[in-house]
C-alpha atoms as a PDB file:
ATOM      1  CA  UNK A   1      98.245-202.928-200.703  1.00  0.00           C
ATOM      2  CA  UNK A   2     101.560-204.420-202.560  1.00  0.00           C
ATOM      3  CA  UNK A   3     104.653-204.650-200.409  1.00  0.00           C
ATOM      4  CA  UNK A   4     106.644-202.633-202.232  1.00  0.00           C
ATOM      5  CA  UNK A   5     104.002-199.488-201.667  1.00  0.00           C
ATOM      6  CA  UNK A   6     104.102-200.720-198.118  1.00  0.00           C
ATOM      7  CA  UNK A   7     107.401-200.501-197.709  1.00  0.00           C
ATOM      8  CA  UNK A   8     107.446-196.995-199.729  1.00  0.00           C
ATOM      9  CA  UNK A   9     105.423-195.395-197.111  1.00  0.00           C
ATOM     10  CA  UNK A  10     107.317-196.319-193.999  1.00  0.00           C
ATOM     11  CA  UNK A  11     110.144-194.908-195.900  1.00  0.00           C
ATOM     12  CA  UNK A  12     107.980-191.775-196.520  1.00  0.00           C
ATOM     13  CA  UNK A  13     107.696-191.382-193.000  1.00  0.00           C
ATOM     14  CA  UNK A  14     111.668-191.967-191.908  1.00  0.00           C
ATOM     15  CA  UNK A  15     112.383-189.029-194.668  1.00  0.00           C
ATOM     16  CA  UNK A  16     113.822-191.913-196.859  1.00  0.00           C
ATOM     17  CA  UNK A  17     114.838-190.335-200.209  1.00  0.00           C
ATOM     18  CA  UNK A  18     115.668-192.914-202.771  1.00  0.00           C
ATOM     19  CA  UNK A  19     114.145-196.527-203.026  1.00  0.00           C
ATOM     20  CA  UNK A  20     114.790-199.058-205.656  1.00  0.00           C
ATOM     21  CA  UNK A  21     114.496-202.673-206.437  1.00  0.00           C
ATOM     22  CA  UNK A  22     117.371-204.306-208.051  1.00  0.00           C
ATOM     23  CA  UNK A  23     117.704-207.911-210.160  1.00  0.00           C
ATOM     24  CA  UNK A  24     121.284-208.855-208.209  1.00  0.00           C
ATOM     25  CA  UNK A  25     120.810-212.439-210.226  1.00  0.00           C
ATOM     26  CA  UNK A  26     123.999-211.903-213.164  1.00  0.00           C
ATOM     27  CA  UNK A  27     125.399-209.700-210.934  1.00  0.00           C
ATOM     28  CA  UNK A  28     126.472-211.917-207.819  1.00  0.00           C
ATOM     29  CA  UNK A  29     129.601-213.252-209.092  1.00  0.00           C
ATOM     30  CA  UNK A  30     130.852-209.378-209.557  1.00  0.00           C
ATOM     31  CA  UNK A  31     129.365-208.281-206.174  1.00  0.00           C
ATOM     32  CA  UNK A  32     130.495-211.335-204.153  1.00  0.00           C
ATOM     33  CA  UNK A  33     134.274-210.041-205.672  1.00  0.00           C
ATOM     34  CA  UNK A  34     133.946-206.954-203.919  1.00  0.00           C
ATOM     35  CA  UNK A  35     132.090-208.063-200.525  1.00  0.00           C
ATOM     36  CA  UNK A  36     130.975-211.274-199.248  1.00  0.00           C
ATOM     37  CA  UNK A  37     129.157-214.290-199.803  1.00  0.00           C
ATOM     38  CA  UNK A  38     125.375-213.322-198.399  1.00  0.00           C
ATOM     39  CA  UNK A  39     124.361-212.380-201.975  1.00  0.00           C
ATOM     40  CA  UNK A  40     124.434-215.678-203.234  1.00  0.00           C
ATOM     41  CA  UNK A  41     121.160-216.535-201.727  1.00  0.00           C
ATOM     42  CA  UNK A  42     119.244-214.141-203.167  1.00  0.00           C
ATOM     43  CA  UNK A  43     117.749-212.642-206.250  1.00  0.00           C
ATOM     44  CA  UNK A  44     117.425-209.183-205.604  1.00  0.00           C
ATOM     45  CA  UNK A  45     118.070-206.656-202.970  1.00  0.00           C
ATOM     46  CA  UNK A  46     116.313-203.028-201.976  1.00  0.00           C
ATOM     47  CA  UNK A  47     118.708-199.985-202.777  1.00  0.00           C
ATOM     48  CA  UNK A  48     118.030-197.539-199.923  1.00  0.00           C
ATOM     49  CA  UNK A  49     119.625-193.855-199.859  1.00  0.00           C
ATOM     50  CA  UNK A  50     119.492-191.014-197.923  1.00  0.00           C
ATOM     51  CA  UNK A  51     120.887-187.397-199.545  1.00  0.00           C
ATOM     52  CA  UNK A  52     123.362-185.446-197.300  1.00  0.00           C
ATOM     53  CA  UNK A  53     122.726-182.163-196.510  1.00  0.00           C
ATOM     54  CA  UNK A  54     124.787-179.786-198.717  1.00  0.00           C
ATOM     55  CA  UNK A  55     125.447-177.807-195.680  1.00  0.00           C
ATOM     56  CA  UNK A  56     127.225-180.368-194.210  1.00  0.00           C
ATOM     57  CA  UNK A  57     128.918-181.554-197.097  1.00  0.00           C
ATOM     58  CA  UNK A  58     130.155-177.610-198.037  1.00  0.00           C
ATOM     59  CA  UNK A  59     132.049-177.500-194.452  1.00  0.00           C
ATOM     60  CA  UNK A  60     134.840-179.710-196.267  1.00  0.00           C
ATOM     61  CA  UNK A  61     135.974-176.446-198.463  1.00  0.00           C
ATOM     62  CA  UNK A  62     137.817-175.833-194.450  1.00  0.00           C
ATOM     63  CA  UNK A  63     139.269-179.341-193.708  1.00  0.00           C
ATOM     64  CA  UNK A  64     141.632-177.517-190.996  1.00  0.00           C
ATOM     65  CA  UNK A  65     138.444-176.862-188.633  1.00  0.00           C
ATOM     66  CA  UNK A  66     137.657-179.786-186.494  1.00  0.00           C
ATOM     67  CA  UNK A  67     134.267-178.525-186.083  1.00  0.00           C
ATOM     68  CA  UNK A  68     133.684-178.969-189.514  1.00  0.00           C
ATOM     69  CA  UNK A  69     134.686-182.042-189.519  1.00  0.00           C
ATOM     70  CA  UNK A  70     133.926-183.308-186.437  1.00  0.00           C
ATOM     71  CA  UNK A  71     130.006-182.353-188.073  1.00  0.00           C
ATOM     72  CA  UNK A  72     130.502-183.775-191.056  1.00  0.00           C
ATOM     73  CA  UNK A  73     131.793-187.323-189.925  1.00  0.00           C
ATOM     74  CA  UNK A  74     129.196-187.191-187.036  1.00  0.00           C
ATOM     75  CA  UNK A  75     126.105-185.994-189.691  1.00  0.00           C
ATOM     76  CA  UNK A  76     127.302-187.082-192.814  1.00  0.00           C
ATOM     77  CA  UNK A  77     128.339-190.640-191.558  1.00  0.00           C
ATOM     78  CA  UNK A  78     127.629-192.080-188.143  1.00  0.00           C
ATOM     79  CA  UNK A  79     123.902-190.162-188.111  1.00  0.00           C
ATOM     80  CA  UNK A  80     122.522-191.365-191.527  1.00  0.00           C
ATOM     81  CA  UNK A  81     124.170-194.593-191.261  1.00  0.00           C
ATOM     82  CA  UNK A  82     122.220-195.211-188.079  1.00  0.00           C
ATOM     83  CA  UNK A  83     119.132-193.872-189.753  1.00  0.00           C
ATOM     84  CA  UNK A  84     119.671-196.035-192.638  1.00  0.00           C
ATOM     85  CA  UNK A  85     120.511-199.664-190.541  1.00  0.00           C
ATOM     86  CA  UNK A  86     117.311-198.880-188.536  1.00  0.00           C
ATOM     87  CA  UNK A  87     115.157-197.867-191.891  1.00  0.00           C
ATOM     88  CA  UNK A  88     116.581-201.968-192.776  1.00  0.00           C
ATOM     89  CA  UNK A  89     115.602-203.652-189.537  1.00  0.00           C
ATOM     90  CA  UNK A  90     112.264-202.249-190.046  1.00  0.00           C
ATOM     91  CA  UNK A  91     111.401-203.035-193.528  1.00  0.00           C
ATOM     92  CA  UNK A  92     113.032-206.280-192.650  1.00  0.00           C
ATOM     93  CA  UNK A  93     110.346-207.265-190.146  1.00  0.00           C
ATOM     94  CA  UNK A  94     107.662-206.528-192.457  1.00  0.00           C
ATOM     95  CA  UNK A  95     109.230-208.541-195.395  1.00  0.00           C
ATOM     96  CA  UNK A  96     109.569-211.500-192.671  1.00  0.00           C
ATOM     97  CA  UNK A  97     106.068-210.980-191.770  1.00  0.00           C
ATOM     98  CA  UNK A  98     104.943-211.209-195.375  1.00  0.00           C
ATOM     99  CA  UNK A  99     106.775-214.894-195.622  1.00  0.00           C
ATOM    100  CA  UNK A 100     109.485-214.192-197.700  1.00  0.00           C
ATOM    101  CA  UNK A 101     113.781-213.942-196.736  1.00  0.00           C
ATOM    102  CA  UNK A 102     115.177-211.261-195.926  1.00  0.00           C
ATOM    103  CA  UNK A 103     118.744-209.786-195.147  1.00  0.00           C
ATOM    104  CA  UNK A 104     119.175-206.364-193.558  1.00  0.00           C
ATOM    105  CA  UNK A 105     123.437-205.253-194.554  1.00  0.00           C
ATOM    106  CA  UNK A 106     125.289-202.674-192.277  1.00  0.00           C
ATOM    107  CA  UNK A 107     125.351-199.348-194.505  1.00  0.00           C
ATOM    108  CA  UNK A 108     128.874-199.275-192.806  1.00  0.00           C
ATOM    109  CA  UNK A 109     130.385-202.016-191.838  1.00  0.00           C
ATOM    110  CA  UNK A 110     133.701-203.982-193.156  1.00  0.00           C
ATOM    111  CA  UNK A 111     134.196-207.228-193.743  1.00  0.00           C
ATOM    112  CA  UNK A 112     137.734-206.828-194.897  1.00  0.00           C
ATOM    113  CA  UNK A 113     139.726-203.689-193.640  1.00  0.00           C
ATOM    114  CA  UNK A 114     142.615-205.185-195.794  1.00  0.00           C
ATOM    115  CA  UNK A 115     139.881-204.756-199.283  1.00  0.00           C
ATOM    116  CA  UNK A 116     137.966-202.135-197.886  1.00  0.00           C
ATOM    117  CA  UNK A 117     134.937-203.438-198.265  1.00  0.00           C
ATOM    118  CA  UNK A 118     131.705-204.566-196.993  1.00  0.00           C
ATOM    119  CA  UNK A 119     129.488-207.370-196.941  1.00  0.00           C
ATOM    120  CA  UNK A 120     127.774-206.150-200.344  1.00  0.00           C
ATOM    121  CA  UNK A 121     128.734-203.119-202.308  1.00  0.00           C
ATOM    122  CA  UNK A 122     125.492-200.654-202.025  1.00  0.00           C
ATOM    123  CA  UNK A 123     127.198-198.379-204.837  1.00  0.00           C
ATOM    124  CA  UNK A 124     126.317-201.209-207.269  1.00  0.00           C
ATOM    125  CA  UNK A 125     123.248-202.596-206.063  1.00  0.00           C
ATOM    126  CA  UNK A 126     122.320-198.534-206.232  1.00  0.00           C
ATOM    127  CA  UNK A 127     123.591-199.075-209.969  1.00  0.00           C
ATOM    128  CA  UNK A 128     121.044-201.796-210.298  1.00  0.00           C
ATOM    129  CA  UNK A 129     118.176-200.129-208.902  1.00  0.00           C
ATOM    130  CA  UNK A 130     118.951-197.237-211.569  1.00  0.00           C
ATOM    131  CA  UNK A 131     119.458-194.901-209.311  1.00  0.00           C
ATOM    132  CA  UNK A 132     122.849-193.675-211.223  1.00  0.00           C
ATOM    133  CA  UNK A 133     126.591-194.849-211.991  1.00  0.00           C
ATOM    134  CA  UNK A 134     129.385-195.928-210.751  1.00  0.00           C
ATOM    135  CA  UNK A 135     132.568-193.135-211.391  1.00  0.00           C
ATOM    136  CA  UNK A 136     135.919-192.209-211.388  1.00  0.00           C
ATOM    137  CA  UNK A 137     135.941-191.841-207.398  1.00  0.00           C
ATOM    138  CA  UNK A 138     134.174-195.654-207.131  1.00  0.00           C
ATOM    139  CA  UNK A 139     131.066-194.176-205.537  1.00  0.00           C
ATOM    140  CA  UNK A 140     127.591-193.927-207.017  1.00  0.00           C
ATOM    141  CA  UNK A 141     126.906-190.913-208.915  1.00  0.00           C
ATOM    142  CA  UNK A 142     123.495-189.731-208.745  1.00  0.00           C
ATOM    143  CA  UNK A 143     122.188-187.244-211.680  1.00  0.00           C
ATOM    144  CA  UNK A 144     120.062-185.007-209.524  1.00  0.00           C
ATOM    145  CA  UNK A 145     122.376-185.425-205.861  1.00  0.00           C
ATOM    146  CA  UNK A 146     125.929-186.331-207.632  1.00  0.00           C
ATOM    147  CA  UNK A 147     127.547-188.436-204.809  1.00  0.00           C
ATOM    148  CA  UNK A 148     126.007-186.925-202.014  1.00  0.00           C
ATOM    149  CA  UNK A 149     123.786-189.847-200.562  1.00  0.00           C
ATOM    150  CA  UNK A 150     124.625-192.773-198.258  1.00  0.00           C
ATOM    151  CA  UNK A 151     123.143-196.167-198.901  1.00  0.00           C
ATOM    152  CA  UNK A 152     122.238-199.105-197.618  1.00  0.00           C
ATOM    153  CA  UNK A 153     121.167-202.667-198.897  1.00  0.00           C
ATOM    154  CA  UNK A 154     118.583-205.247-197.963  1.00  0.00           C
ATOM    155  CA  UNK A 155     118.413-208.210-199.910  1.00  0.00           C
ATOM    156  CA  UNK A 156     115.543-210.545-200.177  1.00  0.00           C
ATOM    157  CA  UNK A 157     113.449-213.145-202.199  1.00  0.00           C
ATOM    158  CA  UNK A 158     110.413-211.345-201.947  1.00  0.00           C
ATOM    159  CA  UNK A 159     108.690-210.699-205.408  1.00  0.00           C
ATOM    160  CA  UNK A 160     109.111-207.158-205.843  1.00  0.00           C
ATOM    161  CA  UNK A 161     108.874-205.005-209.069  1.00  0.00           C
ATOM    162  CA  UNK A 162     113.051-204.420-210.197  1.00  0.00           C
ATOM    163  CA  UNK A 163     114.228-201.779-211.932  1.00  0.00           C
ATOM    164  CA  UNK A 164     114.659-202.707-215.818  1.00  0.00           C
ATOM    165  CA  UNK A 165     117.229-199.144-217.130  1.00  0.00           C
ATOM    166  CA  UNK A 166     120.754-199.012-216.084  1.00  0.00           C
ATOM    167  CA  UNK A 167     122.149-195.628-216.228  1.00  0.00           C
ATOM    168  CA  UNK A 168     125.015-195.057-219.044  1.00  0.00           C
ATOM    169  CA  UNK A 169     127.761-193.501-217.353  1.00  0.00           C
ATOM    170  CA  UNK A 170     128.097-189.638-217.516  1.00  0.00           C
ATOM    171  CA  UNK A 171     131.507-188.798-216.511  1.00  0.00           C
ATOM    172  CA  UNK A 172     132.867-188.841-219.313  1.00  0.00           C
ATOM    173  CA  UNK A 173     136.543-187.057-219.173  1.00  0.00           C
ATOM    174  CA  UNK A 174     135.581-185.095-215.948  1.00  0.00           C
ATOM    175  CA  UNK A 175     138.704-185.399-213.385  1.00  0.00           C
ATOM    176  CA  UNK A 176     137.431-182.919-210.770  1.00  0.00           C
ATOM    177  CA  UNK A 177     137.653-185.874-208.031  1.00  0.00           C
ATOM    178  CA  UNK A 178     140.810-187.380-209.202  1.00  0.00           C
ATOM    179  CA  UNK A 179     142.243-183.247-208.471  1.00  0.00           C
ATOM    180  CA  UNK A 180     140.242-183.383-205.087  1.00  0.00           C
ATOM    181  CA  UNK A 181     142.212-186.344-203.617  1.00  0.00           C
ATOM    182  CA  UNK A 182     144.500-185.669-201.257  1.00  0.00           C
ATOM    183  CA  UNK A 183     145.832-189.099-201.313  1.00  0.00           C
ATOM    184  CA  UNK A 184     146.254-189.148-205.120  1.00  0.00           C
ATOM    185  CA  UNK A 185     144.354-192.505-204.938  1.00  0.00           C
ATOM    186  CA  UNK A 186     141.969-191.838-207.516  1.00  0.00           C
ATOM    187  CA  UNK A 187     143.019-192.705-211.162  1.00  0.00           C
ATOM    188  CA  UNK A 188     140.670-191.535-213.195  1.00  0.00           C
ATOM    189  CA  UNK A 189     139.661-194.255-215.467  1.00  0.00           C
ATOM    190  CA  UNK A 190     135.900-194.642-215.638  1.00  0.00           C
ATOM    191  CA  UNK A 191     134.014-197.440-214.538  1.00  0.00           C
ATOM    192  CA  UNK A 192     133.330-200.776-216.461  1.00  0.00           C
ATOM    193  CA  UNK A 193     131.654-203.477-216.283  1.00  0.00           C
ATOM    194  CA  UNK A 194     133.425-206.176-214.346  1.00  0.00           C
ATOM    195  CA  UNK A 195     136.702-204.624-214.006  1.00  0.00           C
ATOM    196  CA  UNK A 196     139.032-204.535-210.812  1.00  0.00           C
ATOM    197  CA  UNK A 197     138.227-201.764-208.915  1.00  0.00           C
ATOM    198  CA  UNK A 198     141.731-201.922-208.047  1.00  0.00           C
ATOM    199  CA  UNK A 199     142.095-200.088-211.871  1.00  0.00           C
ATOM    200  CA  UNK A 200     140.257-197.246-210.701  1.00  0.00           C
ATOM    201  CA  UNK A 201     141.205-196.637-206.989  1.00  0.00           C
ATOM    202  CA  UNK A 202     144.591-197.533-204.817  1.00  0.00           C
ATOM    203  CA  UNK A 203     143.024-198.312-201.782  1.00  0.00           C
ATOM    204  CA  UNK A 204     146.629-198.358-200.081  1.00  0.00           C
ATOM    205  CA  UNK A 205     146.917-194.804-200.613  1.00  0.00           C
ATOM    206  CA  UNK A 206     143.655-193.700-199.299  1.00  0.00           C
ATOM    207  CA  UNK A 207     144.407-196.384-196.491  1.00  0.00           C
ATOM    208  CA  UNK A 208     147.858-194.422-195.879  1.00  0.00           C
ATOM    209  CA  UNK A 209     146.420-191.272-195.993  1.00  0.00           C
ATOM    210  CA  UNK A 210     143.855-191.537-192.814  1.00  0.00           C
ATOM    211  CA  UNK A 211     146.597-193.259-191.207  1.00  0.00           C
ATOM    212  CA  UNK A 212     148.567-190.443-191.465  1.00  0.00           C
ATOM    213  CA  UNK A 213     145.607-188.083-190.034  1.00  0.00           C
ATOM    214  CA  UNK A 214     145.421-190.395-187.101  1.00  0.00           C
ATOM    215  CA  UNK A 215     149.205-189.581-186.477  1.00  0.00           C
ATOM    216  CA  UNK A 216     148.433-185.995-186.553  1.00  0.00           C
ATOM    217  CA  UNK A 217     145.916-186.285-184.215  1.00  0.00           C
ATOM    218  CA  UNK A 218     143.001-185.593-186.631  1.00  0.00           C
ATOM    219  CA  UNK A 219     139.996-187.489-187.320  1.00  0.00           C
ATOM    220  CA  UNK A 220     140.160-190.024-189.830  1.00  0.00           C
ATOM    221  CA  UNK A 221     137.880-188.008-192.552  1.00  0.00           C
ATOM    222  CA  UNK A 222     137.898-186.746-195.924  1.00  0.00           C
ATOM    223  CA  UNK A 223     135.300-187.267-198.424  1.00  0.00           C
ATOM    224  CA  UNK A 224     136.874-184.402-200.865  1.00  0.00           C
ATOM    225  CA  UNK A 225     135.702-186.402-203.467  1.00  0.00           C
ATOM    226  CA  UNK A 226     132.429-186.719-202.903  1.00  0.00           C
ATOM    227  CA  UNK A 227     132.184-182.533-202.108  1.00  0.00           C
ATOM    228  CA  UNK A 228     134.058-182.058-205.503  1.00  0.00           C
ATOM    229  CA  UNK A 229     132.078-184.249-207.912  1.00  0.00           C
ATOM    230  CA  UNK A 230     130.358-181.318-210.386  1.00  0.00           C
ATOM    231  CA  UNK A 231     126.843-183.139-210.036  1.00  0.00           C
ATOM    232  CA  UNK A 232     126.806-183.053-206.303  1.00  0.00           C
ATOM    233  CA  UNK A 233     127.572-179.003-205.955  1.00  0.00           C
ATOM    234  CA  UNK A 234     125.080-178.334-209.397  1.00  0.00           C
ATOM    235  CA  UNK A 235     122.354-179.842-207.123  1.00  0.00           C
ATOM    236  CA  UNK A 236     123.588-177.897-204.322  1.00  0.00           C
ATOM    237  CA  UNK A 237     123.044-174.689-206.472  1.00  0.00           C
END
């Protein structure tokens, strides 16, 4: 059996739903811009996602319950993110095992609280793998789930079968999330190639605004516009 089907199946059995293979190689100098410098030593990475539950997701229409969010940042983040970093360490090992390098990266982690960012943006290894497009809101939009999945990344050197199709983008002149945010952070420009994402998102406003939750006392959550994106509540239909 080929590694890749190997590693398919143990993500069969942790309910994994989306698993890609991306060539990272003419993409490092544009992913080591937004994270770190692991990516330079290798050639491709695995794009891992789970989908969030739209029940979850829908409790954000009442942002003024802390239950709802309480449940959303404990199901929609800190849950899957745990599921996904231990879905890594596993097919991690087995990569190891099978003699080629491997690096497992935190679906959540920062590197850089000033950037906001982590050691390797999953969004655009997700790109890679074809699993969607990058939009307005700098997250991955998915055709069938919209922006409802988390990710995580695991880069390696093992020869496994990449995705060849990147994914136009589809956004087109939708501004449903740049409406959504609360922070008015997002500015609507769609997503290209090599760009700042600075063009597309103020990260000091969306910094200021969960700062200013914290001072109210609330948890440090929003993720309107990931429930707003149009292709996250068709799928939810």
């Amino acid at each position: 059996m080929e590694l890749l089907e190997k590693i398919r199946q143990i993500g069969e059995v942790h309910a994994i739903d989306l698993l890609g293979v991306a060539d990272i190689t003419k993409f490092k100098k544009e992913i080591a811009a937004i994270g770190g410098a692991l990516v330079g030593d290798y050639p491709r990475a695995l794009s891992i996602g789970i989908v969030l539950p739209h029940s979850i997701v829908d409790l954000l229409q009442d942002r003024e319950s802390y239950e709802n969010i309480f449940q959303y940042q404990t199901h929609a983040y800190q849950v899957i993110n745990a599921r996904l970093d231990t879905f890594g360490s596993l097919i991690s090992s087995l990569i190891q095992k099978n003699g080629y390098r491997v690096m497992p990266v935190p679906a959540a982690d920062r590197i850089d609280n000033d950037r906001v960012c982590a050691s390797v943006s999953h969004k655009l290894v997700a790109r890679l793998a074809g699993f969607g497009w990058i939009g307005k809101n700098c997250l991955l939009i998915n055709p069938d789930h919209g922006p409802r999945i988390r990710w995580t990344t695991v880069l390696t050197d093992a020869p496994l079968l990449e995705n060849r199709e990147i994914m136009e983008n589809r956004c087109r002149n939708c501004q449903e999330c740049v409406k959504a945010c609360p922070a008015g952070a997002i500015l609507g420009r769609n997503y290209i190639d090599g760009e700042a994402r600075e063009l597309r998102l103020n990260v000091d406003k969306c910094q200021a605004y969960f700062e200013s939750l914290k001072r109210l006392n609330r948890l440090d959550v929003c993720g309107m516009c990931l429930y707003a994106c149009p292709y996250g509540r068709k799928s939810n239909k």
